[in-house]
Protein backbone atom coordinates (compact mmCIF):
# COMPACT_ATOMS: atom_id res chain seq x y z
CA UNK A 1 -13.71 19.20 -8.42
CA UNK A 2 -15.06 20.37 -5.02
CA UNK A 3 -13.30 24.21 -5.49
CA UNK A 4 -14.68 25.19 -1.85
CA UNK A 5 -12.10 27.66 -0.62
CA UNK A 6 -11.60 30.03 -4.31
CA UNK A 7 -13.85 32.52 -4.69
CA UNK A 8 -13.57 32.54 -8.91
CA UNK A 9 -12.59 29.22 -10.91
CA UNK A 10 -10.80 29.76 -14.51
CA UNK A 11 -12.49 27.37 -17.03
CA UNK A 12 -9.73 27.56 -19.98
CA UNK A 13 -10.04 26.65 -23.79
CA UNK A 14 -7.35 24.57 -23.38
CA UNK A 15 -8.38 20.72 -23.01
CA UNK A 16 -5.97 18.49 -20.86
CA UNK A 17 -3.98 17.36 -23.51
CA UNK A 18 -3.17 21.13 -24.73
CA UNK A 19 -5.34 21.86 -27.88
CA UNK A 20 -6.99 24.58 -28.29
CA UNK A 21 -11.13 23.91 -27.51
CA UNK A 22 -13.33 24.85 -30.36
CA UNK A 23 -15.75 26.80 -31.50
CA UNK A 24 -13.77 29.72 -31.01
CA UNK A 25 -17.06 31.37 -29.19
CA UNK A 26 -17.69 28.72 -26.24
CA UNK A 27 -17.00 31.30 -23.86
CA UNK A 28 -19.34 33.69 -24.93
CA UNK A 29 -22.04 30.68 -25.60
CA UNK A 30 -21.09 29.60 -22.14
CA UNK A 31 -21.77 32.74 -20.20
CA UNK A 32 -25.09 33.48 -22.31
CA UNK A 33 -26.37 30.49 -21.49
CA UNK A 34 -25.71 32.11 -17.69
CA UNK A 35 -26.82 35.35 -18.14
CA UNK A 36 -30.16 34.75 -16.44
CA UNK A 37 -28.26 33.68 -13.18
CA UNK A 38 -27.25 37.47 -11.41
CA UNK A 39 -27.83 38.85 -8.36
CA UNK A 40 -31.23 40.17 -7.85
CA UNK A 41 -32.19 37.14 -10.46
CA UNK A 42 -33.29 37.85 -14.29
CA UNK A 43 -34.95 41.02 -14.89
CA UNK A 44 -36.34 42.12 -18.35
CA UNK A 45 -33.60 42.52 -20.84
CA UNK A 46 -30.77 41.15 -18.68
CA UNK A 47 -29.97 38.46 -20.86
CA UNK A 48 -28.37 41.20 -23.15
CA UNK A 49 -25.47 40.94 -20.67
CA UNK A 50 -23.33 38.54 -19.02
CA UNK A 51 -24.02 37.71 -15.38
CA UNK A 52 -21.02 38.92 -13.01
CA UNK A 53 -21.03 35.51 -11.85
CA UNK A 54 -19.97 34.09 -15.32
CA UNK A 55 -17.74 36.10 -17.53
CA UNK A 56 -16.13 35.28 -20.90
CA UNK A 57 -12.64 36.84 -20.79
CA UNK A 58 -8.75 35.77 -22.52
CA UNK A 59 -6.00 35.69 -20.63
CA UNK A 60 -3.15 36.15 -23.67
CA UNK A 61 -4.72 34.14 -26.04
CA UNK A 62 -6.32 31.57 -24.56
CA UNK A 63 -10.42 32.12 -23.99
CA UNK A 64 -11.58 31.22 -20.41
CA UNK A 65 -14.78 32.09 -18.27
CA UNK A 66 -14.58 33.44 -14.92
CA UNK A 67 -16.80 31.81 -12.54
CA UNK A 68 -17.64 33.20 -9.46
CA UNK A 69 -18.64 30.95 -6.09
CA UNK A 70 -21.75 33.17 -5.93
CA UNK A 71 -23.13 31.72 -8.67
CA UNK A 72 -23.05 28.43 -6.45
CA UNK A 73 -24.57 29.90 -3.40
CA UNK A 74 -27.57 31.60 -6.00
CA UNK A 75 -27.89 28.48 -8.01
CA UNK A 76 -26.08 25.51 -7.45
CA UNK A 77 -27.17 23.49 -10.76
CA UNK A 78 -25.58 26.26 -12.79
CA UNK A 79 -22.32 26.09 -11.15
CA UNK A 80 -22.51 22.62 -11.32
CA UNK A 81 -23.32 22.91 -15.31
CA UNK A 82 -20.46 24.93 -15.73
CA UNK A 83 -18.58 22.46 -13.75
CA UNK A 84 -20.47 19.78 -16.11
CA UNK A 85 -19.54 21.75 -19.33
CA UNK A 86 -15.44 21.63 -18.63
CA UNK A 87 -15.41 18.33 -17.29
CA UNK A 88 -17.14 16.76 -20.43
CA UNK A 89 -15.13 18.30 -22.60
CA UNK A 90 -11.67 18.05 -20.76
CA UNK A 91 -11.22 21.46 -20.35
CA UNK A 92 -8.55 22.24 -17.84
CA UNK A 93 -10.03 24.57 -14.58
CA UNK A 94 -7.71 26.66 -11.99
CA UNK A 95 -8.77 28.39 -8.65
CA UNK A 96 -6.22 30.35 -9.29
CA UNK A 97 -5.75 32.94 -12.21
CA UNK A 98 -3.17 31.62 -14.76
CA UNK A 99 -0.55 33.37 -15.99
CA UNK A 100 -0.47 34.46 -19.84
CA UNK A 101 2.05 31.62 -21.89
CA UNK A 102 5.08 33.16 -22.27
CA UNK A 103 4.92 35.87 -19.73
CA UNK A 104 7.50 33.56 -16.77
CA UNK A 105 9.78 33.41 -19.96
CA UNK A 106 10.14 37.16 -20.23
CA UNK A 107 10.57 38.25 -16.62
């Protein structure tokens, strides 16, 4: 997965095969594990809030994280954990934003 041109990978709860990754919360757990990676670097209190480089987010109903490539220019072993994290446990990743299931089917 070398994703050198995108500027933001999707990592999707949604494994290869289709079902739905669980917990419900790895997305969240994900990007508070890389809270502490932000421009500037960690400052007192900033692991209250997700780093812009790694947001938890849905797109319809399926939970992704946004990862931005700054993340891998800051840090490149927590890009390459996130990279880690949906490869061991199938998740499917885009460069591009997906589109919601069901929205091609209504347009």
């Amino acid at each position: 997965m070398p994703f050198s041109s995108s500027k933001e990978i999707y990592i999707l709860g949604v494994t290869r095969s289709g079902k739905t990754f669980r917990p419900s919360d790895w997305a969240e757990r994900l990007a508070g594990v890389m809270s502490q990676f932000r421009p500037g670097g960690p400052q007192p209190g900033s692991h209250l809030a997700y780093s812009p480089w790694c947001v938890p987010t849905s797109i319809g109903q399926v939970k992704c994280v946004i990862v931005h490539s700054d993340l891998r220019e800051y840090e490149v072993m927590a890009w390459d954990f996130c990279l880690n994290f949906a490869r061991d446990n199938e998740l499917q990743v885009s460069e591009v934003r997906p589109e919601p299931p069901g929205l091609a089917a209504k347009l």
